[in-house]
N, C-alpha and C. Protein backbone atom coordinates (compact mmCIF):
# COMPACT_ATOMS: atom_id res chain seq x y z
N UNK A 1 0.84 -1.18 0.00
CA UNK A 1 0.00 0.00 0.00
C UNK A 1 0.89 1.24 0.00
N UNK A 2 0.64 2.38 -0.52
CA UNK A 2 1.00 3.35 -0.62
C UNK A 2 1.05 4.10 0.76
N UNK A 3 1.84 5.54 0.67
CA UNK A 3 1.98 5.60 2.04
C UNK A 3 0.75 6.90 2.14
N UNK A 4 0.08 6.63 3.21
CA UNK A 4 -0.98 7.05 3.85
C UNK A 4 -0.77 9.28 3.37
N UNK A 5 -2.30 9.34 3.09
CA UNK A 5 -2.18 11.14 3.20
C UNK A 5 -3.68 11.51 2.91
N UNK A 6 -3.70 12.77 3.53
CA UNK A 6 -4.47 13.50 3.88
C UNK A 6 -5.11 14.27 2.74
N UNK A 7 -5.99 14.71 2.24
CA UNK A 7 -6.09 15.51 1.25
C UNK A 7 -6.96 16.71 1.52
N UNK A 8 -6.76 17.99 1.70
CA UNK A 8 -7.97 18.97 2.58
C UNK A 8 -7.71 19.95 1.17
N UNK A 9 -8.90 20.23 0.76
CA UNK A 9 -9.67 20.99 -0.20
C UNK A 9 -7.85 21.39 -1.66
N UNK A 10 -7.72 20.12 -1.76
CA UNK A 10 -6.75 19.84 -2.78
C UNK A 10 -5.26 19.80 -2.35
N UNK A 11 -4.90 20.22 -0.93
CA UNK A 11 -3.67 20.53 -0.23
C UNK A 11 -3.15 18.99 -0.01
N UNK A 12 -2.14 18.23 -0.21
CA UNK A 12 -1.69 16.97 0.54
C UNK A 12 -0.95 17.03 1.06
N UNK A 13 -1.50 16.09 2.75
CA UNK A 13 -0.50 16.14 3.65
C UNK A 13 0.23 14.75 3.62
N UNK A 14 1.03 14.58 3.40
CA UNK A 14 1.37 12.83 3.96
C UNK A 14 1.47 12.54 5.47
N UNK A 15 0.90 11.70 5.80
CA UNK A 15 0.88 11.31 7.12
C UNK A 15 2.26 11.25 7.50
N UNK A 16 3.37 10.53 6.90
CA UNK A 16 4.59 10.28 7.25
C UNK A 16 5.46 11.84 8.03
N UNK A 17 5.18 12.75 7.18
CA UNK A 17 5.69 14.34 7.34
C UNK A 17 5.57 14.45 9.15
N UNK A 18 3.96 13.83 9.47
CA UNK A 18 3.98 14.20 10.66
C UNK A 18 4.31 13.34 11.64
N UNK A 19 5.50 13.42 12.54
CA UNK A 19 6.18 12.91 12.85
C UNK A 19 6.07 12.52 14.34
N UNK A 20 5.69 13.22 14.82
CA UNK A 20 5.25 14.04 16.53
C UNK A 20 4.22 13.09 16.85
N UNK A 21 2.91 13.28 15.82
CA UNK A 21 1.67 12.58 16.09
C UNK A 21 0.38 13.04 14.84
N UNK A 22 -0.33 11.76 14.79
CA UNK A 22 -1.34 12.15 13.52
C UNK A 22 -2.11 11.37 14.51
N UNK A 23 -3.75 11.90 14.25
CA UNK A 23 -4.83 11.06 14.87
C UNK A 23 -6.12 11.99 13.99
N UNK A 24 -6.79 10.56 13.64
CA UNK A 24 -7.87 10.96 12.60
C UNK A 24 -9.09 10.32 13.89
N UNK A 25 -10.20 11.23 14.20
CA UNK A 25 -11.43 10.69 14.70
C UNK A 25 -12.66 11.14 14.08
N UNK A 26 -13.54 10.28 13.70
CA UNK A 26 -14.88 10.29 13.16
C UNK A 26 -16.09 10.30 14.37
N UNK A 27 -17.16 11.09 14.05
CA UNK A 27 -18.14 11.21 15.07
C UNK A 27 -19.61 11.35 13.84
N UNK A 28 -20.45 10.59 14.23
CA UNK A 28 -21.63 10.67 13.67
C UNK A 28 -22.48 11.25 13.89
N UNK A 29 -23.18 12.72 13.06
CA UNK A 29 -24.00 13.65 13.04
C UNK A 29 -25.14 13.12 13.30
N UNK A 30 -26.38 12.92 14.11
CA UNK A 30 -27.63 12.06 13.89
C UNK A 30 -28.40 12.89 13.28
N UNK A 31 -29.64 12.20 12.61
CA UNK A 31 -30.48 13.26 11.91
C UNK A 31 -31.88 12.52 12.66
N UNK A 32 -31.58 11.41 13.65
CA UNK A 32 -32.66 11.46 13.85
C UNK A 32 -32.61 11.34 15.69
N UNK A 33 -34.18 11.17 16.19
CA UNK A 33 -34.12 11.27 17.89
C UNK A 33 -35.20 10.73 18.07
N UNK A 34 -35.49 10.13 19.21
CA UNK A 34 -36.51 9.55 19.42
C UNK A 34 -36.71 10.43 20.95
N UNK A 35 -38.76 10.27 20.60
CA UNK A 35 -39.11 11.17 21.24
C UNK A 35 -40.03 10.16 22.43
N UNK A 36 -39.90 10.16 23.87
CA UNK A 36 -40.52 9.08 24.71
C UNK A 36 -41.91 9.73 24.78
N UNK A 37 -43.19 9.17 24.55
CA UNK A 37 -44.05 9.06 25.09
C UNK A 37 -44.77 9.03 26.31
N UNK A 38 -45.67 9.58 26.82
CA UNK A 38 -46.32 9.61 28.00
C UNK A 38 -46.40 7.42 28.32
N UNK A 39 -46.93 6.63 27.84
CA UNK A 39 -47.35 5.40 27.53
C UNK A 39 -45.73 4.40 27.67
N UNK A 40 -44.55 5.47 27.32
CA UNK A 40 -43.16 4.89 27.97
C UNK A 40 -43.50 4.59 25.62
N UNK A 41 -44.29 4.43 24.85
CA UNK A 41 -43.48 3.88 23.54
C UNK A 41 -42.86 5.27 23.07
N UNK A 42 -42.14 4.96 22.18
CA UNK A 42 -41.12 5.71 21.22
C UNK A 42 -41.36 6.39 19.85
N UNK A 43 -41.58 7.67 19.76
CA UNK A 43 -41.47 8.10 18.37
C UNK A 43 -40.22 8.33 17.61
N UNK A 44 -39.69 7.55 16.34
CA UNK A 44 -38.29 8.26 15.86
C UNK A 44 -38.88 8.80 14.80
N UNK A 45 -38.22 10.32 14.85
CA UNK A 45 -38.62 11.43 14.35
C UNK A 45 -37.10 11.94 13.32
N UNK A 46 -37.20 11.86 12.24
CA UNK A 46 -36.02 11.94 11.40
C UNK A 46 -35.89 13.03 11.04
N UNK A 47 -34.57 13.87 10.66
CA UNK A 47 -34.55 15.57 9.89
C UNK A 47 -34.55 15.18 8.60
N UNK A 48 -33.93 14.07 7.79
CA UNK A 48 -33.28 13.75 6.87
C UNK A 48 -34.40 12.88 6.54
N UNK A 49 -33.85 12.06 4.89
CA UNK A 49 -34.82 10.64 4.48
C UNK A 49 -33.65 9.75 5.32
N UNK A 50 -34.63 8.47 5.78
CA UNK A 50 -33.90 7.90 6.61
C UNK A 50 -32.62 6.88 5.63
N UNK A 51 -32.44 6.94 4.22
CA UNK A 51 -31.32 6.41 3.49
C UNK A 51 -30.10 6.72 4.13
N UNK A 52 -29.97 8.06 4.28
CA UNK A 52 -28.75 9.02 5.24
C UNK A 52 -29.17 9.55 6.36
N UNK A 53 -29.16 8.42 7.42
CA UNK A 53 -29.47 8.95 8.54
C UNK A 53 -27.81 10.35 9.59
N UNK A 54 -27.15 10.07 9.06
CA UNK A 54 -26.03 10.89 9.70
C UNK A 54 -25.00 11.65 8.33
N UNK A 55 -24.78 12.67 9.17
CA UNK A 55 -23.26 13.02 8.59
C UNK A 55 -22.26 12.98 9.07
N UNK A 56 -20.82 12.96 8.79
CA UNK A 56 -19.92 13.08 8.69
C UNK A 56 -19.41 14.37 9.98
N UNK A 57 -18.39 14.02 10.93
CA UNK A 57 -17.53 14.94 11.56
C UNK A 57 -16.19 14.48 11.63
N UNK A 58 -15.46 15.06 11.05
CA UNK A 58 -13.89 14.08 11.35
C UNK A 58 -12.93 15.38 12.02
N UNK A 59 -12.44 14.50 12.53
CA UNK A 59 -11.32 16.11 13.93
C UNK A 59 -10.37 15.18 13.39
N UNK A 60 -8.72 16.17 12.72
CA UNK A 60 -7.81 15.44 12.98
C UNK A 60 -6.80 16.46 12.86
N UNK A 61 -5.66 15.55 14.04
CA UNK A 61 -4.78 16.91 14.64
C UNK A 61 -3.26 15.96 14.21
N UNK A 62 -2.57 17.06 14.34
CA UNK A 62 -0.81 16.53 13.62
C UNK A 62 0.11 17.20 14.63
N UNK A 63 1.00 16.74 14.12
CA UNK A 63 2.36 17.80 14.78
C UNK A 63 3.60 17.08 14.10
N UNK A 64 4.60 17.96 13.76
CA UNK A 64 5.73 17.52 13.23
C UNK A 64 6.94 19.32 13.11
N UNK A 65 7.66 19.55 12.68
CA UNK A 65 8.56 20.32 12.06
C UNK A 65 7.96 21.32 11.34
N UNK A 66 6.99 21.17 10.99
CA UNK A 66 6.19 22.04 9.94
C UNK A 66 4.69 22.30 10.10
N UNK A 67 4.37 23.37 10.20
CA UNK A 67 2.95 23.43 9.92
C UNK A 67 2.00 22.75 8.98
N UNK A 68 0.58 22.47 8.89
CA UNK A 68 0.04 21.99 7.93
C UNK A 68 -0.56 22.98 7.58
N UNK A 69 -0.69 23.06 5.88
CA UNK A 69 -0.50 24.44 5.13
C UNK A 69 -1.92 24.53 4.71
N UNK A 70 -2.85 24.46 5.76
CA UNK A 70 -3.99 25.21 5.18
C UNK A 70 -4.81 26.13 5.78
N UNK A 71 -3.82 27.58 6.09
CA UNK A 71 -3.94 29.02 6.35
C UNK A 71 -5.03 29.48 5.37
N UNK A 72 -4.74 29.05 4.16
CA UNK A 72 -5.10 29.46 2.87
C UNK A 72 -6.70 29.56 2.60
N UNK A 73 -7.23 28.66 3.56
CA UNK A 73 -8.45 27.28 2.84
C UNK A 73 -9.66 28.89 3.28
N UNK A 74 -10.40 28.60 2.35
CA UNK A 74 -11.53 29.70 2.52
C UNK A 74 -12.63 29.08 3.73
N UNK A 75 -12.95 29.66 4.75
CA UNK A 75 -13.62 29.03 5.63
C UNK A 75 -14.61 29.08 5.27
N UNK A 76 -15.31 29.97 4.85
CA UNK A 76 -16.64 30.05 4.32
C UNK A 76 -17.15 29.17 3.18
N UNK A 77 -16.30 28.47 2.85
CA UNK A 77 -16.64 27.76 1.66
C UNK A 77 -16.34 25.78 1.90
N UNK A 78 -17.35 25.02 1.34
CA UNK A 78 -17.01 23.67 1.80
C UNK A 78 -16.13 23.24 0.69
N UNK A 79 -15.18 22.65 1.72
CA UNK A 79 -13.80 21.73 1.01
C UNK A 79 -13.59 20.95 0.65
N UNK A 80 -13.19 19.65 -0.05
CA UNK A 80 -13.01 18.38 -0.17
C UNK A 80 -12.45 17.62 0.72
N UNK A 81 -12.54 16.72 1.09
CA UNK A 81 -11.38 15.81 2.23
C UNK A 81 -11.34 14.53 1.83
N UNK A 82 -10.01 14.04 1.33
CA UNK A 82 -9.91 12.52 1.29
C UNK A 82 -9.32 12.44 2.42
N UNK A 83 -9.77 11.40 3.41
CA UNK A 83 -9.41 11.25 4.74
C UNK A 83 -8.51 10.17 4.49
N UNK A 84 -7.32 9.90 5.72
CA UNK A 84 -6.47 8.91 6.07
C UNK A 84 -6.38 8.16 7.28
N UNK A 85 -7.65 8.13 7.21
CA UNK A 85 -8.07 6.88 8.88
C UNK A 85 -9.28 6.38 7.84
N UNK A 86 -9.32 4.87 8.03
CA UNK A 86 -10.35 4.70 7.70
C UNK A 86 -11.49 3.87 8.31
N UNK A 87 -12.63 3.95 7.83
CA UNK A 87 -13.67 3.26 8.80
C UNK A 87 -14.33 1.58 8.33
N UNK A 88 -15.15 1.38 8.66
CA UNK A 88 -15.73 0.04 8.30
C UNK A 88 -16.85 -0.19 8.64
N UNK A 89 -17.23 -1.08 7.82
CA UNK A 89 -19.28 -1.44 7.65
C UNK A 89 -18.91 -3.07 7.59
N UNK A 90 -20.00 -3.20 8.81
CA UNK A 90 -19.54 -4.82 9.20
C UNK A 90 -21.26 -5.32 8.68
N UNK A 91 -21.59 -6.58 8.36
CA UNK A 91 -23.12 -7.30 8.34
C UNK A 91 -22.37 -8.38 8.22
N UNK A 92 -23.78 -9.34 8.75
CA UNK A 92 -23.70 -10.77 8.73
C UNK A 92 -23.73 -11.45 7.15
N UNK A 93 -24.41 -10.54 6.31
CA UNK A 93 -24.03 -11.03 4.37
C UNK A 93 -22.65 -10.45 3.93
N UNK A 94 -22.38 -11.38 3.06
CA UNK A 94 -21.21 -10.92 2.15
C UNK A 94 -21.22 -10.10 1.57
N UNK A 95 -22.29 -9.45 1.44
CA UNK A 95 -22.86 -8.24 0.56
C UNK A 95 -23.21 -7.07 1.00
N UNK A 96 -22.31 -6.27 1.28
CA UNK A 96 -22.23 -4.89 1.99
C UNK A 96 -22.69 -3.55 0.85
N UNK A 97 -23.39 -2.17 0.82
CA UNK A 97 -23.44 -1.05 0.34
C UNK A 97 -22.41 -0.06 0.88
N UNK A 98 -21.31 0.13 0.22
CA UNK A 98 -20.79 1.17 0.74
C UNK A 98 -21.40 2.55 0.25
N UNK A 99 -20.45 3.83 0.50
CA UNK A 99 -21.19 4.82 0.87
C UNK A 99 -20.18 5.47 -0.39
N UNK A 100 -21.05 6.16 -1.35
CA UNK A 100 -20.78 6.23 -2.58
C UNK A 100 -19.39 7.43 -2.40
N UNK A 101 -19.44 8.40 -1.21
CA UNK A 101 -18.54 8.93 -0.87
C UNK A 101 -17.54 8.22 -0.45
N UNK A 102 -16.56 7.92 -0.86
CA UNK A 102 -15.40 7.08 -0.43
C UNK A 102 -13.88 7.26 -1.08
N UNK A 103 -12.39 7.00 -0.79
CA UNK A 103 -11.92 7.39 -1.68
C UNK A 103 -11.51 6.40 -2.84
N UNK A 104 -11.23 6.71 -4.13
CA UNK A 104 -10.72 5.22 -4.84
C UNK A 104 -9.54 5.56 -5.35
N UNK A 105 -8.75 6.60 -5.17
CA UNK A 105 -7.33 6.57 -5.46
C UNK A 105 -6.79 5.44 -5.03
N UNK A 106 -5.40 4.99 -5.92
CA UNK A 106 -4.59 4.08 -5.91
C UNK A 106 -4.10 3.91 -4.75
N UNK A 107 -4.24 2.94 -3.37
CA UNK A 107 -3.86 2.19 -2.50
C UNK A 107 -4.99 2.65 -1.62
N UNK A 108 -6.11 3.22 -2.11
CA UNK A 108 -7.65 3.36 -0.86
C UNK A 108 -8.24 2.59 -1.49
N UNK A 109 -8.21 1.69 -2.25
CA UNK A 109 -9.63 0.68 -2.62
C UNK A 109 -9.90 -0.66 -1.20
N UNK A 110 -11.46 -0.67 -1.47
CA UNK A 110 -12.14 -1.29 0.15
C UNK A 110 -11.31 -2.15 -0.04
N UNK A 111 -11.26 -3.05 1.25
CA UNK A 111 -10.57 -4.25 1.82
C UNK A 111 -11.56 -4.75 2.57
N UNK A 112 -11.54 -6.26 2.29
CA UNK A 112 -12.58 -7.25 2.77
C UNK A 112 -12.06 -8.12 3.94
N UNK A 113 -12.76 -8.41 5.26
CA UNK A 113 -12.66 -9.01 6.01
C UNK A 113 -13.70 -10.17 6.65
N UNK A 114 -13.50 -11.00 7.05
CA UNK A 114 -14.15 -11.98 7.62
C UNK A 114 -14.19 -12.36 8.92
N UNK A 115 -14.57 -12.21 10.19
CA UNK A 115 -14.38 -13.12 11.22
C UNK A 115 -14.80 -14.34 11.44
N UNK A 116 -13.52 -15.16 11.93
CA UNK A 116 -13.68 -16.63 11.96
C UNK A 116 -13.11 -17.40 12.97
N UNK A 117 -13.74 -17.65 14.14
CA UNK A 117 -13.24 -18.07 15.41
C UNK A 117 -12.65 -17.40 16.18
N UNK A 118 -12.86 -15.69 16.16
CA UNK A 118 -12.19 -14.50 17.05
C UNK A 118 -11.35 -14.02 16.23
N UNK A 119 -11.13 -14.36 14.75
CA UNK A 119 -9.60 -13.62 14.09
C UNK A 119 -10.35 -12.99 12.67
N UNK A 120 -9.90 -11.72 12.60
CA UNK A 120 -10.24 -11.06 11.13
C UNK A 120 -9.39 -12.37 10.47
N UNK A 121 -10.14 -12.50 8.87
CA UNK A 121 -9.88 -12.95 7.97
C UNK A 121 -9.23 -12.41 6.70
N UNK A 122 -8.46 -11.99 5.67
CA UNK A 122 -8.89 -11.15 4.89
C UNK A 122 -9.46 -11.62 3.84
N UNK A 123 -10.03 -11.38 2.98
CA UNK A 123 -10.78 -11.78 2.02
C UNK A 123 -11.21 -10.89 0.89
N UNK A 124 -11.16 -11.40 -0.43
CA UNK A 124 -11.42 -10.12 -1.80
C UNK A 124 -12.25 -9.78 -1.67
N UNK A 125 -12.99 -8.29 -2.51
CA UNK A 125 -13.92 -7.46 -2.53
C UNK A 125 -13.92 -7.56 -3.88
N UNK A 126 -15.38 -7.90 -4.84
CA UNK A 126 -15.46 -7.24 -5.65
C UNK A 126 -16.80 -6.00 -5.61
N UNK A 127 -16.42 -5.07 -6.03
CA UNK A 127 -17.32 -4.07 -6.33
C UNK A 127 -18.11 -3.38 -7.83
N UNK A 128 -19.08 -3.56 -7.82
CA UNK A 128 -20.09 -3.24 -8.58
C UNK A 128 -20.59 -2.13 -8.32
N UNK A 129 -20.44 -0.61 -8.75
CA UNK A 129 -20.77 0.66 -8.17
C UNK A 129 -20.31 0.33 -6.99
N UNK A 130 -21.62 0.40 -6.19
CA UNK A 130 -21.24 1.05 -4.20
C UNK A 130 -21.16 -0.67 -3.75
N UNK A 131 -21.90 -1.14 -4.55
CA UNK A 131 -21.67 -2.85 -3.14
C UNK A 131 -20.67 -3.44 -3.77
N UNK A 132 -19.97 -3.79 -2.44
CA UNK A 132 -19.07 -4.55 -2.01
C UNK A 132 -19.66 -6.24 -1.95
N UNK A 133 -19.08 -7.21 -2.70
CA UNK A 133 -19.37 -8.62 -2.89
C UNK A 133 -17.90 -9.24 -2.19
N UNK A 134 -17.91 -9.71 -1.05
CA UNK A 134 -16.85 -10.89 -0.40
C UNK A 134 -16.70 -11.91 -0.83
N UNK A 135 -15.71 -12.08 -0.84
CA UNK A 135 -15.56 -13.57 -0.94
C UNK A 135 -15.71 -14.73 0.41
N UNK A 136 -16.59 -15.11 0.12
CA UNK A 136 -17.23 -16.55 1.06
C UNK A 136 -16.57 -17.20 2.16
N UNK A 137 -16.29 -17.05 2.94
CA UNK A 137 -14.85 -17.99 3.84
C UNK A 137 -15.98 -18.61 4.55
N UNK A 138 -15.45 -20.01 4.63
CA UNK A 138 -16.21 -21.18 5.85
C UNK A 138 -16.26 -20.70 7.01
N UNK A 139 -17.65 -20.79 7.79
CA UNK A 139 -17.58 -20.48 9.42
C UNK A 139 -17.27 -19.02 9.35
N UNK A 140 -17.69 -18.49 8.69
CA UNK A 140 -17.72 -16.69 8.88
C UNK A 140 -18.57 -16.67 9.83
N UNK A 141 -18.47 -15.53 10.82
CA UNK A 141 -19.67 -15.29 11.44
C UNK A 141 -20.26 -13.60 11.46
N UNK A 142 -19.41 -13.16 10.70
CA UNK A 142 -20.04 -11.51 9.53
C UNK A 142 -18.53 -11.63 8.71
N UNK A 143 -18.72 -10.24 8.01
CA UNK A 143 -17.94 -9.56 7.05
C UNK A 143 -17.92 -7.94 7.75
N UNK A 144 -16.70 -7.69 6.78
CA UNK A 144 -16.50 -6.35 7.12
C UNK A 144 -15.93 -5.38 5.57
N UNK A 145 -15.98 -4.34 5.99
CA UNK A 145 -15.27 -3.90 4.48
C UNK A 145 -15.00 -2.81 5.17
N UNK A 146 -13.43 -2.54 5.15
CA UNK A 146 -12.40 -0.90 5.56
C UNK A 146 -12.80 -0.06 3.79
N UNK A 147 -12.80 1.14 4.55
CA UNK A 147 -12.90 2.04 3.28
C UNK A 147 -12.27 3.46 4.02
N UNK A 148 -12.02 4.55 3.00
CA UNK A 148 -11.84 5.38 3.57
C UNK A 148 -12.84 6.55 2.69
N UNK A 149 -13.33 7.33 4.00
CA UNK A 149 -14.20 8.42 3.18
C UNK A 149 -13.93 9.42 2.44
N UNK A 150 -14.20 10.31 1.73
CA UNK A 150 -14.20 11.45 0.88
C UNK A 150 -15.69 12.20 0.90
N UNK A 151 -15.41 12.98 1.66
CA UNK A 151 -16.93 14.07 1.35
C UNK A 151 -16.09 15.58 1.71
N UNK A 152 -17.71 16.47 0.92
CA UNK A 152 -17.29 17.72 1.19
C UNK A 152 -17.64 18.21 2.47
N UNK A 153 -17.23 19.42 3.35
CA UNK A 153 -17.43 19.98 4.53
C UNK A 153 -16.86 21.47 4.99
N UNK A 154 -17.34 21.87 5.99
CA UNK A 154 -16.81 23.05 6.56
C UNK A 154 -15.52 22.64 7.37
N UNK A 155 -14.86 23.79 7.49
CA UNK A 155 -13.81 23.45 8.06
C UNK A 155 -13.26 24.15 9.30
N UNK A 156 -12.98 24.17 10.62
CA UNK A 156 -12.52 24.48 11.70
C UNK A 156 -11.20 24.57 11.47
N UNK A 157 -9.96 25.52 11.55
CA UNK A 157 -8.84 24.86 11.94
C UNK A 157 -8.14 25.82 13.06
N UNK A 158 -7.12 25.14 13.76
CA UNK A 158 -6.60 25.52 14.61
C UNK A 158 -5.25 24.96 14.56
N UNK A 159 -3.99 26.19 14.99
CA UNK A 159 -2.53 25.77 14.79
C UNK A 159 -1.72 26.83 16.02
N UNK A 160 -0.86 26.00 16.33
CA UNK A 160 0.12 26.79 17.27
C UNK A 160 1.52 25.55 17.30
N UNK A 161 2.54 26.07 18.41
CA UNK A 161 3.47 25.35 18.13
C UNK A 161 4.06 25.65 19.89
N UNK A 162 5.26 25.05 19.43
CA UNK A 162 6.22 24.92 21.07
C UNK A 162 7.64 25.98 20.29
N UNK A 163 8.00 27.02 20.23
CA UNK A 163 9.18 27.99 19.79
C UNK A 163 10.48 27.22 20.38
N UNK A 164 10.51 26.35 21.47
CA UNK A 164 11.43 26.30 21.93
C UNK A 164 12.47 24.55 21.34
N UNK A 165 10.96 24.05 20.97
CA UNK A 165 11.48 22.83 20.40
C UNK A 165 11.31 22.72 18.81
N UNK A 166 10.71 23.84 18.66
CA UNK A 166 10.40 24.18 16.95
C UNK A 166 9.49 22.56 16.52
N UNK A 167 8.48 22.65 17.39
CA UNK A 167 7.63 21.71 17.20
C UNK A 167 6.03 22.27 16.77
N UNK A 168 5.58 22.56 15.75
CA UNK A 168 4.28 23.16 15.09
C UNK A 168 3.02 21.82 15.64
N UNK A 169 2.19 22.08 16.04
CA UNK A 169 0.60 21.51 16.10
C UNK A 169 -0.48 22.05 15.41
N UNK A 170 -1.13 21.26 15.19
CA UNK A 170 -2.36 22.18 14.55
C UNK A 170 -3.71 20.53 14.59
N UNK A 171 -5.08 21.40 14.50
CA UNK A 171 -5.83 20.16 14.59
C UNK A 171 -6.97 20.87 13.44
N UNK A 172 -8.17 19.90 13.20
CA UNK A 172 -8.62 20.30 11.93
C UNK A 172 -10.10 19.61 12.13
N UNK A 173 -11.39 20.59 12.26
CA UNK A 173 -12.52 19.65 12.23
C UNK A 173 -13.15 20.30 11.06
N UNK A 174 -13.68 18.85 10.28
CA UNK A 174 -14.59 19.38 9.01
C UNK A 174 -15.71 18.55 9.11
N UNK A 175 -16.62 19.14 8.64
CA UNK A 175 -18.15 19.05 8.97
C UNK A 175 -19.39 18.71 7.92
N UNK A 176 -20.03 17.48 7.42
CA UNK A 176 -19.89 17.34 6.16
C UNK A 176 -21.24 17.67 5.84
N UNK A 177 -21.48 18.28 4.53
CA UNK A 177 -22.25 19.48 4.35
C UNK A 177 -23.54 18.21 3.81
C-alpha cells in the first residue's frame, strides 16, 4: 500500500511528514431522535430521508517540524477531504453497500474481512458501483469492508506550536455538508 495522506480541499499532507503525532477521529452527526411518550413507547422522528441517517464529523490533529498548510483554505466555503483513517461497515451477508462517498485513489480501494473463530480474515472485494461482494470464507460469522471516506465539509482549523522545540501543532474539524 501506498503511504498514507491527507487531502484537505486539494492541499496533501502525507501522514509520514507528521512525525510528533497524527490522529484521525470520526463522530456521527444524527439526523434522527426519538421522542418518549407519555405510555413509555417511542417516536423516531427523522430531519433527513432515513437512506442518510447521519453526517460526517472528522477532527484530525498533527504535529511535526512544519505546519500543515492550510492558512489558505476559505472558511466560508465547503472543502473536499480525502481522509487517512479509515472506517468500516460490518453485516452478517457478504454483501455490503458502501457509501458512494469514499476514496478510490490508488492504495484506498475497500478491503474485505471476515471473522472466523475471534480472528479477522482477509478476504477479496469485488465491487459493482457502491456494493461490495466478499468472498465466502467457511464459518464466517459476519464480514467487514475498511474504506476510507471522501466528502465535502466546513472546516474548523486551529494551529500553534512549542518555539522552543520548533515543534508546530495544529488540529482540523470538518463538517460534512
Amino acid at each position: 500500500m501506498s503511504t498514507r495522506n491527507l487531502i484537505v480541499g486539494g492541499i496533501e499532507i502525507p501522514v509520514f511528514a507528521l512525525i510528533d503525532a497524527f490522529a484521525q477521529d470520526y463522530e456521527e452527526i444524527a439526523a434522527i431522535a426519538g421522542l418518549r411518550m407519555s405510555d413509555g413507547s417511542l417516536i423516531i422522528q427523522r430531519a433527513w430521508p432515513a437512506s442518510g441517517n447521519y453526517k460526517l464529523r472528522t477532527t484530525i490533529s498533527g504535529g511535526g517540524s512544519l505546519p500543515a498548510p492550510l492558512d489558505g483554505l476559505d472558511r466560508g466555503s465547503a472543502h473536499e477531504i480525502s481522509c487517512a483513517e479509515s472506517r468500516a461497515i460490518g453485516s452478517t451477508s457478504n454483501v455490503i453497500t458502501l457509501p458512494a462517498s469514499r476514496r478510490s485513489d490508488t492504495g484506498y480501494t475497500p478491503q474485505g474481512y471476515a471473522l472466523v473463530g475471534g480472528e479477522l480474515v482477509a478476504t477479496a472485494v469485488s465491487l459493482v458501483g457502491n456494493v461490495a461482494t466478499l468472498t465466502t470464507v467457511a464459518s464466517a460469522q459476519h464480514y467487514q469492508v475498511r474504506y476510507w471516506p471522501k466528502f465535502s465539509g466546513m472546516i474548523t482549523h486551529r494551529s500553534g506550536g512549542d518555539p522552543w522545540q520548533a515543534a508546530k501543532r495544529w488540529s482540523l474539524v470538518v463538517e460534512e455538508v
